[in-house]
N, C-alpha and C. Protein backbone atom coordinates (compact mmCIF):
# COMPACT_ATOMS: atom_id res chain seq x y z
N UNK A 1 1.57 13.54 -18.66
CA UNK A 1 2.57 13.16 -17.66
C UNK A 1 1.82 12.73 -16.39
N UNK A 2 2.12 11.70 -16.13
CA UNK A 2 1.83 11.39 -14.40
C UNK A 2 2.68 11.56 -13.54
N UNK A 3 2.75 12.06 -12.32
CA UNK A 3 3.88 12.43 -11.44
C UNK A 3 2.90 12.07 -10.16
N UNK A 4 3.80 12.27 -8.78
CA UNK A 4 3.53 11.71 -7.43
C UNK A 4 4.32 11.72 -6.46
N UNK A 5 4.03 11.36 -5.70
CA UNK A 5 5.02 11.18 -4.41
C UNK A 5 5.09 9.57 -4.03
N UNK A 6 6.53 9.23 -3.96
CA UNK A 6 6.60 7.77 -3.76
C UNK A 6 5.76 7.24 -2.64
N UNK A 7 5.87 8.32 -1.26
CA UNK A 7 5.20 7.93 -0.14
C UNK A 7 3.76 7.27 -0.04
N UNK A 8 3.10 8.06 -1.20
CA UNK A 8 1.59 7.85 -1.44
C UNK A 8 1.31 6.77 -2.58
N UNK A 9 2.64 7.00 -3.74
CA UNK A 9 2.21 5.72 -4.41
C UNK A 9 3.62 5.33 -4.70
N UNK A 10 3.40 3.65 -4.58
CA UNK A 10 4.85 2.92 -4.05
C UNK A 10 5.60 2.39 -5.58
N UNK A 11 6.88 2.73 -6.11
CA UNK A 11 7.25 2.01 -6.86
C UNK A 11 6.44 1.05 -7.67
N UNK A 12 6.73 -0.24 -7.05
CA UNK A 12 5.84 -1.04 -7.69
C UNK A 12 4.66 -0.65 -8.15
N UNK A 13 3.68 -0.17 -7.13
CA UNK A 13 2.30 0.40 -7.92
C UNK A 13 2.66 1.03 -9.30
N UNK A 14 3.27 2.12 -9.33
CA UNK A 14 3.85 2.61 -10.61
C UNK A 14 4.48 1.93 -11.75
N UNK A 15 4.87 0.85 -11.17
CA UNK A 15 5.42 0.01 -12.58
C UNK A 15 4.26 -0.98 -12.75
N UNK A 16 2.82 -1.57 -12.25
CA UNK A 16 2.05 -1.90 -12.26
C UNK A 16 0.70 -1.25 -13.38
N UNK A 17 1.18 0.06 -13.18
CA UNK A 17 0.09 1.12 -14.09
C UNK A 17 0.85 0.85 -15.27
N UNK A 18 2.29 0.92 -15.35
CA UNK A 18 2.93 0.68 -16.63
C UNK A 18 2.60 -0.66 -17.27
N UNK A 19 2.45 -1.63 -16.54
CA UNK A 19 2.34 -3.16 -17.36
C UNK A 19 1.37 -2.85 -18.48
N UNK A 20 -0.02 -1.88 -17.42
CA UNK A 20 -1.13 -2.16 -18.67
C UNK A 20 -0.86 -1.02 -19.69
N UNK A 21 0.09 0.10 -20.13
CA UNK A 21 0.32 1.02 -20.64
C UNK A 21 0.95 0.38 -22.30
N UNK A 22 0.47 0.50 -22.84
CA UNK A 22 1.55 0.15 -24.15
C UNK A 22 2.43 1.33 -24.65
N UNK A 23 1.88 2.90 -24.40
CA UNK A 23 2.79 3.47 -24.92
C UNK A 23 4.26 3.78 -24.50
N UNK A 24 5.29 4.11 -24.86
CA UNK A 24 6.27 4.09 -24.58
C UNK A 24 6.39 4.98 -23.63
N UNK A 25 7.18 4.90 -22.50
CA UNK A 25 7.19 5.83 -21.25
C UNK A 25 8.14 5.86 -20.63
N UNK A 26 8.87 7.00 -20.18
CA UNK A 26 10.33 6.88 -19.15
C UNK A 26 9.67 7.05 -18.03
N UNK A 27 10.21 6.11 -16.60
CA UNK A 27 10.12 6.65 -15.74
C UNK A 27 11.09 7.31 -14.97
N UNK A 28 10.95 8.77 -14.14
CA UNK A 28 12.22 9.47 -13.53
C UNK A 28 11.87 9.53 -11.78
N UNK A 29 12.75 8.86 -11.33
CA UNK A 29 12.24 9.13 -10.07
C UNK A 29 13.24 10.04 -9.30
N UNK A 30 13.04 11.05 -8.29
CA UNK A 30 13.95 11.84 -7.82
C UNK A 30 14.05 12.01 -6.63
N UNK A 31 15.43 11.88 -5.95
CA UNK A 31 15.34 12.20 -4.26
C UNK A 31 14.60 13.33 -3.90
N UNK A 32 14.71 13.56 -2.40
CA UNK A 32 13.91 14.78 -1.65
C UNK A 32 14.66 15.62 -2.61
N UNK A 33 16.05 16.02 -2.66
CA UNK A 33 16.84 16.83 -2.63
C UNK A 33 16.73 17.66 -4.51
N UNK A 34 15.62 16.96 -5.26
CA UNK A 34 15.63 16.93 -6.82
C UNK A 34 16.30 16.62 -7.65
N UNK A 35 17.11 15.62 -7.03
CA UNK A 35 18.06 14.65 -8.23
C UNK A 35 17.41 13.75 -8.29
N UNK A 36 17.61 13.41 -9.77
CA UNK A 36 17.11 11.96 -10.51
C UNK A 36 17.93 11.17 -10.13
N UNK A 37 17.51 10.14 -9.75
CA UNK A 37 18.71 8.94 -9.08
C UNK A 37 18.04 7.96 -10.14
N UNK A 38 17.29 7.50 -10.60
CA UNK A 38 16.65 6.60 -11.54
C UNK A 38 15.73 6.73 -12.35
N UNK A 39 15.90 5.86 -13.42
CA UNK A 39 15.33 6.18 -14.79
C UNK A 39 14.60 4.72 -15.13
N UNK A 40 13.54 4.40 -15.99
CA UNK A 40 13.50 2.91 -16.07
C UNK A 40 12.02 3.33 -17.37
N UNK A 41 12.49 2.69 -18.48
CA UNK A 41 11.55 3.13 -19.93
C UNK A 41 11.41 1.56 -19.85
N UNK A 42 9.64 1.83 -20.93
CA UNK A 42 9.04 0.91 -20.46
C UNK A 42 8.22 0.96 -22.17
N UNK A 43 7.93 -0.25 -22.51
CA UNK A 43 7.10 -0.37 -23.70
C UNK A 43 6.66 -1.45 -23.99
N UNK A 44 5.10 -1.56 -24.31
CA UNK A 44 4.44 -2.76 -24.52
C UNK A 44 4.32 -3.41 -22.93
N UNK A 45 4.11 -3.17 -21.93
CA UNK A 45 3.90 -3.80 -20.42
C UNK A 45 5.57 -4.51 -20.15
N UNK A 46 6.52 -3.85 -21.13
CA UNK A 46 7.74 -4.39 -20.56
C UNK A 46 8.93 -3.49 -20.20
N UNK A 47 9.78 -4.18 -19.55
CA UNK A 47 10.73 -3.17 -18.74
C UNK A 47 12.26 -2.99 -20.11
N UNK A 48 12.00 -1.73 -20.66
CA UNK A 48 13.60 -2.13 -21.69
C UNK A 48 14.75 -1.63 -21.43
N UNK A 49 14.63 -0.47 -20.34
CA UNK A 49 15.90 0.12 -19.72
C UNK A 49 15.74 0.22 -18.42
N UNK A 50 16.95 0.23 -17.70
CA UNK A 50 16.19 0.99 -15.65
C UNK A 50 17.66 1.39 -15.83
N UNK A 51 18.44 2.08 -14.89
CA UNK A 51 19.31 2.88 -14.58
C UNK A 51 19.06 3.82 -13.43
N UNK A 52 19.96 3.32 -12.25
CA UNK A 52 20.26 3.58 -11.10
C UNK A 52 21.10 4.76 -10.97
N UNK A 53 21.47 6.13 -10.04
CA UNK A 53 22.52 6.53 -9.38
C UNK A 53 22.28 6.71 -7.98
N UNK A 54 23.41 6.32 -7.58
CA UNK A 54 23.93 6.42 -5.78
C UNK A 54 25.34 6.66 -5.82
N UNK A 55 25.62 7.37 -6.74
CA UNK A 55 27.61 7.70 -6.37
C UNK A 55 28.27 6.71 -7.82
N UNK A 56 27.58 5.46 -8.15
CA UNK A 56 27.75 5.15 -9.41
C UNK A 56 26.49 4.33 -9.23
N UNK A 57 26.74 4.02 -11.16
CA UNK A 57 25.84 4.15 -12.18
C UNK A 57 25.53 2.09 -12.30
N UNK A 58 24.33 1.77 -11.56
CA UNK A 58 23.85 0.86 -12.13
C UNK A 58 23.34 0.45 -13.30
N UNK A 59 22.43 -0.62 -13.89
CA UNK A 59 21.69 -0.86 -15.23
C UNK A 59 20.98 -1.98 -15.07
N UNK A 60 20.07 -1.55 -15.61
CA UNK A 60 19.36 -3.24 -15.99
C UNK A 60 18.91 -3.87 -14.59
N UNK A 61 19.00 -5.00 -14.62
CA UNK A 61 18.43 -5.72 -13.27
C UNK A 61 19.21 -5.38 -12.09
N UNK A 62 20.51 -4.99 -11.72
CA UNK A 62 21.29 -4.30 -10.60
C UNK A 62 20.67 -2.98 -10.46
N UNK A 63 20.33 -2.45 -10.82
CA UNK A 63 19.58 -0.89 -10.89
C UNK A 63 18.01 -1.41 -10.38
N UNK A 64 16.95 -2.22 -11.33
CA UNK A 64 15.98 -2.61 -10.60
C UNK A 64 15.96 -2.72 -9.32
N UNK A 65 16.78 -3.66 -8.71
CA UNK A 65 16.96 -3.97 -7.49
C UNK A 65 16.98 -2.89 -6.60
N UNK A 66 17.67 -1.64 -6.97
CA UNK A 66 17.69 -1.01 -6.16
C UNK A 66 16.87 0.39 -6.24
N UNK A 67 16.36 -0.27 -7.33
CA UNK A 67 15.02 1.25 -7.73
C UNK A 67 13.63 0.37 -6.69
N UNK A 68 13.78 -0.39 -6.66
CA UNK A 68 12.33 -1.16 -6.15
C UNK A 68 12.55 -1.01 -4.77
N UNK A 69 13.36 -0.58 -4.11
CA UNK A 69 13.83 -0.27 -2.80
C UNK A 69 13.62 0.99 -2.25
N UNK A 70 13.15 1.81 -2.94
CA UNK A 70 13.34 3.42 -2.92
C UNK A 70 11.87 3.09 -2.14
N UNK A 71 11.73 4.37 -0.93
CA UNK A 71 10.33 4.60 -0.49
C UNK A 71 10.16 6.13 -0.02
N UNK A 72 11.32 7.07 -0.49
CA UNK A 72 10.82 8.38 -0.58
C UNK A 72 11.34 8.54 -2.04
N UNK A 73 11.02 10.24 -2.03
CA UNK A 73 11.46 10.89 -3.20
C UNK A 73 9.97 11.26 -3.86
N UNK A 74 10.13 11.61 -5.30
CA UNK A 74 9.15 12.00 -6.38
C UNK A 74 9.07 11.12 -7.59
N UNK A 75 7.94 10.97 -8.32
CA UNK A 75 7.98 9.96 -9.71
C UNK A 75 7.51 10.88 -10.48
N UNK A 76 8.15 10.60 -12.10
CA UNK A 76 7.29 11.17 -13.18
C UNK A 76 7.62 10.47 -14.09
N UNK A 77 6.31 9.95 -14.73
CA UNK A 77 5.76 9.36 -15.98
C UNK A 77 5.77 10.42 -17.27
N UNK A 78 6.92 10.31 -18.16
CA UNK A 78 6.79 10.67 -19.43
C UNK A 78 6.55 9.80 -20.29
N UNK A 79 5.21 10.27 -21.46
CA UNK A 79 5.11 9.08 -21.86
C UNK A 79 5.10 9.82 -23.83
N UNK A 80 5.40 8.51 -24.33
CA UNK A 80 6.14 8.64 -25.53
C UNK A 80 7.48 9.29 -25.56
N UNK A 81 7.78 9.02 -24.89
CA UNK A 81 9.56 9.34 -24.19
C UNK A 81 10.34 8.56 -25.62
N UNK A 82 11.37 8.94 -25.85
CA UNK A 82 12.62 8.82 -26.68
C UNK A 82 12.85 7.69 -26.17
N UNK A 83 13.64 6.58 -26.74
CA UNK A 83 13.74 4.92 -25.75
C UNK A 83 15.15 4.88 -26.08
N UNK A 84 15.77 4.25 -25.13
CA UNK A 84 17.33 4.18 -25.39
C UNK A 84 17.27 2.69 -26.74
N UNK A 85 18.69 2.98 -27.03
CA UNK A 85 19.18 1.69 -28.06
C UNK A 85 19.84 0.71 -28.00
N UNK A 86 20.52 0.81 -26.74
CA UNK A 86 21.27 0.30 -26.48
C UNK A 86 21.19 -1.00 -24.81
N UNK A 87 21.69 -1.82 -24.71
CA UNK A 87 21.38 -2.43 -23.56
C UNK A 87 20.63 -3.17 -23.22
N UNK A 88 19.69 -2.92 -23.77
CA UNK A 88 18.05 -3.52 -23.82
C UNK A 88 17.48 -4.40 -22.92
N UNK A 89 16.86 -4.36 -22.25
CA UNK A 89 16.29 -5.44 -21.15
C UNK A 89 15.41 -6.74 -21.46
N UNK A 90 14.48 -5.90 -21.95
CA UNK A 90 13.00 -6.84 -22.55
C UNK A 90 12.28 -7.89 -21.75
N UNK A 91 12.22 -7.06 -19.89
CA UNK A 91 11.63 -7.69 -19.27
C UNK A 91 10.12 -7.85 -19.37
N UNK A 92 9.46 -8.90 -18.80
CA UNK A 92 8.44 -8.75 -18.50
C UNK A 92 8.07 -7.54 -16.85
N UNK A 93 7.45 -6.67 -16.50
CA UNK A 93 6.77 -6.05 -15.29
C UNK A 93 7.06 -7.48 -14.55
N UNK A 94 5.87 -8.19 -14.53
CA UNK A 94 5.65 -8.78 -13.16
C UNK A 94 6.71 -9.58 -13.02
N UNK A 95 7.69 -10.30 -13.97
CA UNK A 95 8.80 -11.31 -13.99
C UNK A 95 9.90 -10.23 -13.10
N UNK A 96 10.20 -9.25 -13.35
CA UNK A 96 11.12 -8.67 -12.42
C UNK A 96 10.53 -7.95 -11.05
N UNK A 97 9.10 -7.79 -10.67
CA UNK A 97 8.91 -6.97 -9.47
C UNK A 97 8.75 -8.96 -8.73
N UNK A 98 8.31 -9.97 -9.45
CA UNK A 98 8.90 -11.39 -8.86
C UNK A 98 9.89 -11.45 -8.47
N UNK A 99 10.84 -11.46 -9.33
CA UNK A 99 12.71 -11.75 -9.17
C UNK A 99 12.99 -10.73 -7.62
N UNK A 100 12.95 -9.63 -7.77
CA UNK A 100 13.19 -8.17 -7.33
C UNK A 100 13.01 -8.60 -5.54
N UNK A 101 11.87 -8.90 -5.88
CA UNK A 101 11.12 -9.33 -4.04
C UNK A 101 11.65 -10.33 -3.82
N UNK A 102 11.98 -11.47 -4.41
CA UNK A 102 12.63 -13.10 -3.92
C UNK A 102 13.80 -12.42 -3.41
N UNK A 103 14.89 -11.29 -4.36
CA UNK A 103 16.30 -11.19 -3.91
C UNK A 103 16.12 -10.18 -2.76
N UNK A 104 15.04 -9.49 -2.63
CA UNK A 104 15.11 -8.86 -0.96
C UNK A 104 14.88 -9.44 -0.12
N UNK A 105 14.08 -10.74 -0.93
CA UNK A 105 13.60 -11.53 1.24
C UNK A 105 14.91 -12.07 1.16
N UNK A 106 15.51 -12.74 0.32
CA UNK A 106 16.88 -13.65 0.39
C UNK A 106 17.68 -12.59 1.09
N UNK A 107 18.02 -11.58 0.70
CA UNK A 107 18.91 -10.84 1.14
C UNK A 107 18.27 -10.45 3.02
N UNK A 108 17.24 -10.18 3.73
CA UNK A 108 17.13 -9.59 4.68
C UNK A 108 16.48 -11.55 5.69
N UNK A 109 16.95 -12.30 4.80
CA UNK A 109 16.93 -13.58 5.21
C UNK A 109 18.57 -14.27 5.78
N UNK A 110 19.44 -13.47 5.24
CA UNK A 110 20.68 -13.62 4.88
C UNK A 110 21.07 -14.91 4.10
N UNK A 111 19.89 -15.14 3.44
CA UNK A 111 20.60 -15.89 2.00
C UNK A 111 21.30 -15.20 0.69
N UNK A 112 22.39 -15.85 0.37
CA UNK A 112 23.18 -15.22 -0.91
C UNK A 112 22.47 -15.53 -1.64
């Protein structure tokens, strides 16, 4: 298991260690408070599930968005984690921490 503190190592960095990882891995990240607010499994350097909570339940690239935003809390890397079946993403890493950053400058640009 790898675990951390977001403060010291940032999201992205963490899904960066995952690109080069082939084995299968959940990531759990958790507020100060020790709730899991997000989840995001990962296999072969690609993204196949993410899942958000803030009061409701994101998925997939709406959940990215707002997992890549997080800059406190805790991370933990389970790896050979159980993989969901359903939903499936089959991103590439760097194709969504790309996408991810274009829709935050757009957004704090105030482009739709």
């Amino acid at each position: 298991m790898l675990q951390g503190d977001i403060k010291e190592l940032a999201i992205e960095d963490v899904f960066q260690v995952m690109r080069i990882n082939t084995m299968p891995a959940k990531l759990m990240i958790k507020d100060d408070s020790g709730e899991t607010r997000a989840k995001v499994y990962f296999r072969d350097g690609l993204i196949l599930f993410a899942q958000f909570y803030n009061g409701e339940y994101l998925i997939n690239k709406d959940a990215l968005y707002e997992i890549l935003q997080i800059k406190t809390g805790k991370f933990e890397v389970h790896f050979n984690a159980p993989m969901p079946v359903t939903n499936l993403l089959y991103m590439g890493i760097e194709t969504a921490l790309l996408n991810i950053a274009k829709k935050i400058d757009e957004k704090s640009n105030g482009i739709s």
